[in-house]
C-alpha atoms as a PDB file:
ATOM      1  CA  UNK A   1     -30.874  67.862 -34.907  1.00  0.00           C
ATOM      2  CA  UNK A   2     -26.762  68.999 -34.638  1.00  0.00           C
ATOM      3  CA  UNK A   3     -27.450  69.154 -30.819  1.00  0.00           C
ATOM      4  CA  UNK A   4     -28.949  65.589 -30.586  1.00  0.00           C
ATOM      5  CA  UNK A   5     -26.161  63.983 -32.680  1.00  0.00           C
ATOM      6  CA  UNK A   6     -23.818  65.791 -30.573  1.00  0.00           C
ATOM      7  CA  UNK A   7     -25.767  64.466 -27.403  1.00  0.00           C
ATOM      8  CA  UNK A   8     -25.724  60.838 -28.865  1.00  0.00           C
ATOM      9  CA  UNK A   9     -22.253  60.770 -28.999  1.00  0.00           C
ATOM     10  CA  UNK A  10     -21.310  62.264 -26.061  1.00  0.00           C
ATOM     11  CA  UNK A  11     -23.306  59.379 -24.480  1.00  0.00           C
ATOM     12  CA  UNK A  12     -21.264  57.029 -26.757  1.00  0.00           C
ATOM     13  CA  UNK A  13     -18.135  57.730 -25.581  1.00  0.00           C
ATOM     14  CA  UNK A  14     -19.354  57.137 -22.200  1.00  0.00           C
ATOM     15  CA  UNK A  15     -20.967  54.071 -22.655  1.00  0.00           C
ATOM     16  CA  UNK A  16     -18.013  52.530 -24.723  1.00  0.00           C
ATOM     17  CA  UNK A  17     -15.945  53.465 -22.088  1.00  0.00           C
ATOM     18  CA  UNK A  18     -17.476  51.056 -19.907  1.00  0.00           C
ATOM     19  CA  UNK A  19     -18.209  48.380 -22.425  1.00  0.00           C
ATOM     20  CA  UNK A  20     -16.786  45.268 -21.371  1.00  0.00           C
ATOM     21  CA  UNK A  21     -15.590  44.824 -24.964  1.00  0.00           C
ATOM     22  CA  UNK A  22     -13.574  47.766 -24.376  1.00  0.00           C
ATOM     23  CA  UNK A  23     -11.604  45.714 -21.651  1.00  0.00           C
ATOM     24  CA  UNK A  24      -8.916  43.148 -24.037  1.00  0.00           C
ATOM     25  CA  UNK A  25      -6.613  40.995 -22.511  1.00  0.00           C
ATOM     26  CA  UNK A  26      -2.799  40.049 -24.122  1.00  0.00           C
ATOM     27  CA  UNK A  27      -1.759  37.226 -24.977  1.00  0.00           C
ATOM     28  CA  UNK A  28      -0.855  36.462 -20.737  1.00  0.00           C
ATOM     29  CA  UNK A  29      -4.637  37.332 -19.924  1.00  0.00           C
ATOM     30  CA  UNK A  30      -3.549  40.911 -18.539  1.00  0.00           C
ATOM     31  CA  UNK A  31      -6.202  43.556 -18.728  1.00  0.00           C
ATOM     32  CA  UNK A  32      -4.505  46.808 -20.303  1.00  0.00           C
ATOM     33  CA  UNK A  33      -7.586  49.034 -19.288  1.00  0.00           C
ATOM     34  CA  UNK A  34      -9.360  49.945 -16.460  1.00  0.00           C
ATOM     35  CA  UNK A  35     -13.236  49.792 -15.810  1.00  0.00           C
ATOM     36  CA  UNK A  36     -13.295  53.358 -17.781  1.00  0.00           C
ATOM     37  CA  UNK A  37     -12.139  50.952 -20.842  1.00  0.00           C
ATOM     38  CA  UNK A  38      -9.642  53.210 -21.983  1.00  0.00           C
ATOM     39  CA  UNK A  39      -5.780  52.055 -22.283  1.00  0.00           C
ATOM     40  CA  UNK A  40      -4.050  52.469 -19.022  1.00  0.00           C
ATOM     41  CA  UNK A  41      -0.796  51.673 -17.616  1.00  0.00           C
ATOM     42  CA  UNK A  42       0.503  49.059 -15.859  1.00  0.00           C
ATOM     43  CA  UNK A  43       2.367  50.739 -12.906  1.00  0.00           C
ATOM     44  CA  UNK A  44       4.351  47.133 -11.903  1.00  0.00           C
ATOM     45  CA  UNK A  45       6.319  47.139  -8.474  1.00  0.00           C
ATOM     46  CA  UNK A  46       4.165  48.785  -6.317  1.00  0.00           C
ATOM     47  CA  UNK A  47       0.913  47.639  -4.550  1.00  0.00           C
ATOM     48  CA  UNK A  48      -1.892  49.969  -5.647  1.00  0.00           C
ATOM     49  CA  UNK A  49      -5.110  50.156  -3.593  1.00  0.00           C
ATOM     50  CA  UNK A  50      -6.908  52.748  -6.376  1.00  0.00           C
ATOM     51  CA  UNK A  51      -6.362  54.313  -9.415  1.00  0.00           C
ATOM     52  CA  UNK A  52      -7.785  57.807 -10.248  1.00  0.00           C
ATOM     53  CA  UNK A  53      -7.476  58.623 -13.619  1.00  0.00           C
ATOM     54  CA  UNK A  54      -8.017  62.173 -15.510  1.00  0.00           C
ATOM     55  CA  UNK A  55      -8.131  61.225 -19.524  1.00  0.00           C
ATOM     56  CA  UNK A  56      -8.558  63.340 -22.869  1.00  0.00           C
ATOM     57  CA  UNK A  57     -10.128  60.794 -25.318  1.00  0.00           C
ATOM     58  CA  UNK A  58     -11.032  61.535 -29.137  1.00  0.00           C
ATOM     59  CA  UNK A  59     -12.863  60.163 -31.428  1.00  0.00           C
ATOM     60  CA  UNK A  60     -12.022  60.765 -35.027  1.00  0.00           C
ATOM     61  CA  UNK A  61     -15.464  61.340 -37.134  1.00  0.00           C
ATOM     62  CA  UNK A  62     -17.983  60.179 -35.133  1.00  0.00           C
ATOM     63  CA  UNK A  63     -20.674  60.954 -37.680  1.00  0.00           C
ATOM     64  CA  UNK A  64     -19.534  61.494 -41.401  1.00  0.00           C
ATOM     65  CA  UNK A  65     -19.551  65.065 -42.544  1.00  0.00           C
ATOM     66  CA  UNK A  66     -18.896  66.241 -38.351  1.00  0.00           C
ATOM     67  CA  UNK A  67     -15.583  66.464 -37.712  1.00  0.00           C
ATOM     68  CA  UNK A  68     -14.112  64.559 -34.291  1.00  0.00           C
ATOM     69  CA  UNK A  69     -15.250  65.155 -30.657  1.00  0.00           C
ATOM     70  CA  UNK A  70     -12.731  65.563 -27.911  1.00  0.00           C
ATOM     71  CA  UNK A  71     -13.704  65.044 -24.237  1.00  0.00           C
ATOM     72  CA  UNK A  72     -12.074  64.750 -20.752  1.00  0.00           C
ATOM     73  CA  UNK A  73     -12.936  61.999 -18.389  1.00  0.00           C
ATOM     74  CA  UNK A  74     -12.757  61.772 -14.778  1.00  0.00           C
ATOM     75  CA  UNK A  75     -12.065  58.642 -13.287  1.00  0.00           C
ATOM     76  CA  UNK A  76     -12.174  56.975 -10.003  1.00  0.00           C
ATOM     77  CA  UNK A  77     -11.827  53.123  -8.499  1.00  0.00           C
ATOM     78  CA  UNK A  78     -11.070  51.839  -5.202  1.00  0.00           C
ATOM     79  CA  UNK A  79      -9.978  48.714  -3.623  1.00  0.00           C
ATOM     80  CA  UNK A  80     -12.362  46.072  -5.010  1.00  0.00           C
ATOM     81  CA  UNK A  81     -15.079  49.055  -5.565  1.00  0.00           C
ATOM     82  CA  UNK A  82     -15.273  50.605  -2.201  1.00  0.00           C
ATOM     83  CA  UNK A  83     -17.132  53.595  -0.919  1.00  0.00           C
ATOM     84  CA  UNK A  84     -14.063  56.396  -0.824  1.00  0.00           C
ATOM     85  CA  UNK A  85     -16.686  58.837   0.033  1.00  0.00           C
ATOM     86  CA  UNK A  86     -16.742  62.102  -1.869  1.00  0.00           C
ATOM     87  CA  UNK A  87     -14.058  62.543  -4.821  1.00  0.00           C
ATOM     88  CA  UNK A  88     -12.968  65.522  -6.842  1.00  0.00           C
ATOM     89  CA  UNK A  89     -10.811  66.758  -8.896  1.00  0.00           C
ATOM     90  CA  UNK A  90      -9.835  70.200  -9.674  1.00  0.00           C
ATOM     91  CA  UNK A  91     -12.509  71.290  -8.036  1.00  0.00           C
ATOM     92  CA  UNK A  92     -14.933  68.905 -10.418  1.00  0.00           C
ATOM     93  CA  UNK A  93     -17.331  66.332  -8.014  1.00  0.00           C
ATOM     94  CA  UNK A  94     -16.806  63.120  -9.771  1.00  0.00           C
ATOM     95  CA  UNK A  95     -19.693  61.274  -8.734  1.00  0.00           C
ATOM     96  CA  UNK A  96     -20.266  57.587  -7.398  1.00  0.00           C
ATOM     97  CA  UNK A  97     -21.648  55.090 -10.092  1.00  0.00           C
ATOM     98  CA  UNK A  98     -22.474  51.632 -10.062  1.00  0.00           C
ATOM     99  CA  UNK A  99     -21.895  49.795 -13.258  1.00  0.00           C
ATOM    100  CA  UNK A 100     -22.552  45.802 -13.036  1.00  0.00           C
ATOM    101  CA  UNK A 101     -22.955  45.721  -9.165  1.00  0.00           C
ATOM    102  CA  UNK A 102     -19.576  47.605  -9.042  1.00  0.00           C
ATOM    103  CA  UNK A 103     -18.782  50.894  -7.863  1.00  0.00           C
ATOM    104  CA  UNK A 104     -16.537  53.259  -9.617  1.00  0.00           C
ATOM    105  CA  UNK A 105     -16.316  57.198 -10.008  1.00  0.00           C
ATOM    106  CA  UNK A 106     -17.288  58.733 -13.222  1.00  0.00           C
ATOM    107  CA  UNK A 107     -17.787  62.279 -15.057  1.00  0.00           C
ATOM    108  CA  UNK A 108     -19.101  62.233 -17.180  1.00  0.00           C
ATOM    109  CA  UNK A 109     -21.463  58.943 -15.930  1.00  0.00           C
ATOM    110  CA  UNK A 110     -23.681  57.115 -18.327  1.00  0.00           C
ATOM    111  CA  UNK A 111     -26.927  58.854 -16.195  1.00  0.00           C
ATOM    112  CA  UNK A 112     -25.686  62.692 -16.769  1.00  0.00           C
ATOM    113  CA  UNK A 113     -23.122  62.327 -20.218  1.00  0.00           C
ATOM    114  CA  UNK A 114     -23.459  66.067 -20.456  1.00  0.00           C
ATOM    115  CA  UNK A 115     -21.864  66.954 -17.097  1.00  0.00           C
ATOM    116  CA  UNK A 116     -18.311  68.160 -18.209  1.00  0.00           C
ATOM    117  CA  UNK A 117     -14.882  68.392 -16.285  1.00  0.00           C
ATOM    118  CA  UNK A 118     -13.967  71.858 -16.193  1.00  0.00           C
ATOM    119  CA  UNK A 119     -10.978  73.524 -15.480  1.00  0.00           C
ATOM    120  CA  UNK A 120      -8.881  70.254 -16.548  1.00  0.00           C
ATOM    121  CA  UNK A 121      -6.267  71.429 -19.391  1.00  0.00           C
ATOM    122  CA  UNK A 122      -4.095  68.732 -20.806  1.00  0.00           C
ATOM    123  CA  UNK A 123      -1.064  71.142 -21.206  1.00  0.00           C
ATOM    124  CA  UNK A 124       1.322  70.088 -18.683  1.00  0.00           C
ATOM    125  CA  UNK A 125      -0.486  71.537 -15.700  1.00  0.00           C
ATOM    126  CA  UNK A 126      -1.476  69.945 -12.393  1.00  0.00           C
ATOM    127  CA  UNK A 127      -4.276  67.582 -11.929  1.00  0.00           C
ATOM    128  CA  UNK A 128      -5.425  67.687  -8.208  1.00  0.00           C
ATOM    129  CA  UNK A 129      -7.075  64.984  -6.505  1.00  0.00           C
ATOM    130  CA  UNK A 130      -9.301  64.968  -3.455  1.00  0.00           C
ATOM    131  CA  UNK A 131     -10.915  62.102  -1.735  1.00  0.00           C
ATOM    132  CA  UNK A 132     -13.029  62.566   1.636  1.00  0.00           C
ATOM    133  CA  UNK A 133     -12.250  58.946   2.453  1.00  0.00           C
ATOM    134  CA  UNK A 134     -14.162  56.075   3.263  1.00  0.00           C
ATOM    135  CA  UNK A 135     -14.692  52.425   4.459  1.00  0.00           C
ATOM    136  CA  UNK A 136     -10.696  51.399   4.288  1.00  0.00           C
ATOM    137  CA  UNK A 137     -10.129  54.456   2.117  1.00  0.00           C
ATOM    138  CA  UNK A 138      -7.947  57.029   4.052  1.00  0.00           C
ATOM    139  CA  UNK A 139      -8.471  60.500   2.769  1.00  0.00           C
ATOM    140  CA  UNK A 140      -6.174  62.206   1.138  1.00  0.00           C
ATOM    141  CA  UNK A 141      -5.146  64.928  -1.514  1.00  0.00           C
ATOM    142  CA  UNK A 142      -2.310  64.604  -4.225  1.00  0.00           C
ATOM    143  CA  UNK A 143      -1.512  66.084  -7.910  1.00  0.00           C
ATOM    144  CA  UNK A 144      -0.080  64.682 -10.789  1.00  0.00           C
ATOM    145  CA  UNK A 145       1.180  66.311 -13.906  1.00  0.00           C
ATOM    146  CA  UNK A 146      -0.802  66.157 -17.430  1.00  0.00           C
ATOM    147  CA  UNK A 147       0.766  64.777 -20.601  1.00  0.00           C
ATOM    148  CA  UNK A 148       0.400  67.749 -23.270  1.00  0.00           C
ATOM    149  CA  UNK A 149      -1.634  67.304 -26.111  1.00  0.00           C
ATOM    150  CA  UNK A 150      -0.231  65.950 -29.551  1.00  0.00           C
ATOM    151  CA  UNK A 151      -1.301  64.164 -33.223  1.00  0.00           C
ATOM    152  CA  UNK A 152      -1.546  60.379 -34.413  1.00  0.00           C
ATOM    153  CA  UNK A 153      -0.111  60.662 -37.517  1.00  0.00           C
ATOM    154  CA  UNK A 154       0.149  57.059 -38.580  1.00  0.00           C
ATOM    155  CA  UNK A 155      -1.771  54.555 -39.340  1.00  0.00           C
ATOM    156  CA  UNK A 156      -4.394  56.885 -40.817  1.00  0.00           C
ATOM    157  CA  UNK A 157      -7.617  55.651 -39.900  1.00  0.00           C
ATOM    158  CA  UNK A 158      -9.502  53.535 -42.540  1.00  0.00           C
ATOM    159  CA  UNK A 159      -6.348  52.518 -43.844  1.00  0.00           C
ATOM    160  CA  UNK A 160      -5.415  48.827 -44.656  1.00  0.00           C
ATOM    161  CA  UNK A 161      -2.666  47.082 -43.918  1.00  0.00           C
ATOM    162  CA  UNK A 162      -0.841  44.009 -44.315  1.00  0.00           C
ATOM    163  CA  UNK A 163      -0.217  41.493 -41.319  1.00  0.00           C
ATOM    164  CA  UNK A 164       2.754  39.998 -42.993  1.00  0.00           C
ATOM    165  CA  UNK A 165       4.282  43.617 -42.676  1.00  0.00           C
ATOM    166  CA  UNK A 166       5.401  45.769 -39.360  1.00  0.00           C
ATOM    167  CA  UNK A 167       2.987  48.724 -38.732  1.00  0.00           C
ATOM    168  CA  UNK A 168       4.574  51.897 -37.731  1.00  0.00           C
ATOM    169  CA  UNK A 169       2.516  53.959 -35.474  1.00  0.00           C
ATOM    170  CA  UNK A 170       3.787  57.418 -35.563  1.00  0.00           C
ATOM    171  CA  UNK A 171       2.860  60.796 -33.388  1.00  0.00           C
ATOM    172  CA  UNK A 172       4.093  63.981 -32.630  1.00  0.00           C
ATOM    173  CA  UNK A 173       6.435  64.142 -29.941  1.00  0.00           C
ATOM    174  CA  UNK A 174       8.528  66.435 -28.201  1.00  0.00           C
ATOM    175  CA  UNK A 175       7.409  65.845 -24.194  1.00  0.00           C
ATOM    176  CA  UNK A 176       8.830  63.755 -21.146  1.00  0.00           C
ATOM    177  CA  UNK A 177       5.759  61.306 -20.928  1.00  0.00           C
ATOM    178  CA  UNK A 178       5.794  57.814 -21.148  1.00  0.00           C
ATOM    179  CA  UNK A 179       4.158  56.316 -24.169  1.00  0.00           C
ATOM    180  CA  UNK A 180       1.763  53.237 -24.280  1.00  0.00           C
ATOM    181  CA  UNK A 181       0.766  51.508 -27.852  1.00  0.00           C
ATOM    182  CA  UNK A 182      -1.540  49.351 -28.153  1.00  0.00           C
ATOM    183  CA  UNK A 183      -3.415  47.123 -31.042  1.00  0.00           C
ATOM    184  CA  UNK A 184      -6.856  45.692 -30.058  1.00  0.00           C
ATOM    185  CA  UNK A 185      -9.451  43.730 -32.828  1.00  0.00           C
ATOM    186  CA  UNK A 186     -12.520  44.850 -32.607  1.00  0.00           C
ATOM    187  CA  UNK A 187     -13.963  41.647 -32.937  1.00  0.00           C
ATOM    188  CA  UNK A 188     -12.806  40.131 -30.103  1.00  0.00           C
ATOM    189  CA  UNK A 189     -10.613  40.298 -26.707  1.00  0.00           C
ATOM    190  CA  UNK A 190      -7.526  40.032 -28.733  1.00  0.00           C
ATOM    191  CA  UNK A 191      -5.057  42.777 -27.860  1.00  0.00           C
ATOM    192  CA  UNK A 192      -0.927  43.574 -28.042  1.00  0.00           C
ATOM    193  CA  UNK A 193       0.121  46.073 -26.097  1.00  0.00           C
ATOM    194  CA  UNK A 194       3.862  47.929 -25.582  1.00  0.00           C
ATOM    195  CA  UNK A 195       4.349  50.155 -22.098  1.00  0.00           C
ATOM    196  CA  UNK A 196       6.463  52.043 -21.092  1.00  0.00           C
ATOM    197  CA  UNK A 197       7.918  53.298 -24.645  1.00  0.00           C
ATOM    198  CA  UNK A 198       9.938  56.699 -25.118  1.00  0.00           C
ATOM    199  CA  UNK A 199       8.117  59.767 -26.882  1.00  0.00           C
ATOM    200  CA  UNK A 200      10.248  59.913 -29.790  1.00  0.00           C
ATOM    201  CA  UNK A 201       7.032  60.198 -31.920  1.00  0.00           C
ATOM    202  CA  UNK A 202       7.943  56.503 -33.730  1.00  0.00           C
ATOM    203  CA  UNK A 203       7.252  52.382 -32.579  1.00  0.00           C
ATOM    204  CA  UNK A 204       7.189  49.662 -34.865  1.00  0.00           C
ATOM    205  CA  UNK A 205       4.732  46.937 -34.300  1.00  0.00           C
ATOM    206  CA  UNK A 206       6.351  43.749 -35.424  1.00  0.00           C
ATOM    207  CA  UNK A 207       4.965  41.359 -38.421  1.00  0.00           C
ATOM    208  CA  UNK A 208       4.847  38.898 -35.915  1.00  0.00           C
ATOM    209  CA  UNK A 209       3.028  40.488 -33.515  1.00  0.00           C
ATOM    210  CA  UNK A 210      -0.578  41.048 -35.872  1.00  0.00           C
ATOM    211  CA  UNK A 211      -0.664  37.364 -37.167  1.00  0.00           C
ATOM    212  CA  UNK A 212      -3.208  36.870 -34.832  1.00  0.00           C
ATOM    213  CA  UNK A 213      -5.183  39.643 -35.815  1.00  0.00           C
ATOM    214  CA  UNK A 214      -7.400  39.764 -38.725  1.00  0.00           C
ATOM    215  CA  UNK A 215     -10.365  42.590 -39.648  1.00  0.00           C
ATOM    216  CA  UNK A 216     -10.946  45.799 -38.055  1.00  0.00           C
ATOM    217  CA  UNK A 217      -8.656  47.052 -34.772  1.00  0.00           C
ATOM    218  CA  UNK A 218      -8.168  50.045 -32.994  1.00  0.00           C
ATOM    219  CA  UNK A 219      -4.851  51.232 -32.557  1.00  0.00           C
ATOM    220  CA  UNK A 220      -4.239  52.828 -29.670  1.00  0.00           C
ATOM    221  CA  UNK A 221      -1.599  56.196 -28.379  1.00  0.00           C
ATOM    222  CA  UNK A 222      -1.405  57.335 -25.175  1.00  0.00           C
ATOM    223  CA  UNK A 223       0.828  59.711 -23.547  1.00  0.00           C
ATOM    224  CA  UNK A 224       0.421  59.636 -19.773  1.00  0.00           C
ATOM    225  CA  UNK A 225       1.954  60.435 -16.151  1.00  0.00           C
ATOM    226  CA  UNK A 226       1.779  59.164 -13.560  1.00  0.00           C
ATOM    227  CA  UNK A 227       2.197  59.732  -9.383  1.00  0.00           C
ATOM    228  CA  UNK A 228       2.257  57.502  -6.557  1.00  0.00           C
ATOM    229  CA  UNK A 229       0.391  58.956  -3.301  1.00  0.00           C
ATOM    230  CA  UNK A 230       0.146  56.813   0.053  1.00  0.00           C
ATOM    231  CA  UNK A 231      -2.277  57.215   2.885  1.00  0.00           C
ATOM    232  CA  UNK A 232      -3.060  54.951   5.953  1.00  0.00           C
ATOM    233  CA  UNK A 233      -0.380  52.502   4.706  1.00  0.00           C
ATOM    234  CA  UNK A 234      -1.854  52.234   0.953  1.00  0.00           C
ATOM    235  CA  UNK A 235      -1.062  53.066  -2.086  1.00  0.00           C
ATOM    236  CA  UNK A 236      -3.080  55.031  -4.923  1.00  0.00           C
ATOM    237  CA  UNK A 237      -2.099  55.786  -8.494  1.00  0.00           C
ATOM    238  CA  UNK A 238      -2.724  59.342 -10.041  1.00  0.00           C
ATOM    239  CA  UNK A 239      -2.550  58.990 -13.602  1.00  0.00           C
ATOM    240  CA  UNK A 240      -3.070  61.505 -16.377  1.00  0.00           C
ATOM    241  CA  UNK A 241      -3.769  60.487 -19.986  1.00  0.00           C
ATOM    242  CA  UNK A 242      -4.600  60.995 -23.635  1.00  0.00           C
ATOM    243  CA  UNK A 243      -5.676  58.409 -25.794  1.00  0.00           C
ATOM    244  CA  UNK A 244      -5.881  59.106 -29.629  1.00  0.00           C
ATOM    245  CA  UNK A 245      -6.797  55.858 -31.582  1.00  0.00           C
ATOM    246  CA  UNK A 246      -7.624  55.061 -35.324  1.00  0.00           C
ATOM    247  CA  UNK A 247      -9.727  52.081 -36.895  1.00  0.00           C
ATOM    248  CA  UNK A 248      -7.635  50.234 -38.975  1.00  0.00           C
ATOM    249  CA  UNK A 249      -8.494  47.111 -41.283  1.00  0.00           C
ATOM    250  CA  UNK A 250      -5.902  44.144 -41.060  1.00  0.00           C
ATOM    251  CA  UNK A 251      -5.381  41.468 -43.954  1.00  0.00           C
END
């Protein structure tokens, strides 16, 4: 019975992950996560042709009485979903997945939620792409350094709070990542979200700012790298993540 719970919500965090629900939009109509539907960042200035993602995602609690699962996530997305032919990283096979008549690169993928990335530390060390290339995808090889691993200390989840109020989010810092926060109801498409913020372990979400947001939301951390890589004349993002996020209730 432990073993099919824990099964059930492996799958879960898979399948949430590509939830369209799990894709908000701010207030401009900018989507703040990619087809994984975790939090990403918005690398602005530069023309990117793919984004290959390695993330560390946990969910607090899961079941009541277990405590929470942590898992890593390979991701992969080309062009407008091209073929890029065989993609790995660290040594993992992340394989080719179609999700909506769209293909992306997932491990673990909704068909095989047990297949793990191994050898994938969020610690500071080097996550190493390969990608055999493709249709217009050159290959091409390139690393990019993990964020290390931290707490969300505040809001604690299942907490209430007042929208008339600012919400400070706090975490432990201590690292040179960059730092995205982001608010997200539950209910609906509604979403703020703050890039590019230092990782002094502190950000204060304005009063202003959750008017429009009433019932339960997700706040979202996440500490992340990232590194450019060109090849044939294109660009591709290598970004490293980890996303820690707790339910809150907003009045």
């Amino acid at each position: 019975m432990v073993y099919t719970k824990i099964v059930l919500v492996l799958l879960l965090i898979v399948l949430i992950g590509c939830s369209d629900s799990s894709n908000p939009t701010d207030s401009s109509g900018k989507t703040n996560s990619n087809l994984a539907g975790y939090p990403v960042p918005d690398i602005s200035g530069t023309d990117i042709n793919g984004v290959l993602t390695t993330i560390q995602v946990e969910i607090a609690n899961p079941i009541p009485g277990f405590p929470g699962i942590t898992t890593n996530i390979g991701f992969a997305y080309f062009g407008n979903g091209e073929n890029a032919g065989k993609v790995s990283v660290n040594a993992n096979e992340v394989p080719l997945t179609n999700q909506g008549g769209t293909n992306m690169y997932m491990l673990p993928s909704p068909s095989n939620p047990l297949a793990m990335l191994t050898n994938v530390y969020f610690n500071g060390s080097s996550h190493t792409w390969a990608v055999s290339g493709g249709g217009s995808v050159a290959s091409f090889t390139g690393s990019v350094s993990s964020p290390v691993t931290f707490n969300m200390i505040a809001p604690v989840a299942g907490t209430t709070v007042s929208k008339s109020q600012a919400l400070q989010v706090t975490w432990g810092s201590g690292t040179s990542s960059k730092v995205l926060i982001q608010i997200v109801s539950t209910g609906s498409n509604n979403a703020k979200v703050y890039p590019e913020q230092s990782d002094n372990g502190s950000f204060t979400i304005p009063a202003a700012d959750l008017s429009s947001f009433s019932g339960d939301c997700m706040v979202y951390i996440v500490k992340y790298n990232y590194n450019i890589i060109s090849a044939n004349s294109k660009n591709y993002a290598l970004i490293s993540e980890i996303v820690k996020s707790h339910t809150i209730k907003v009045n």
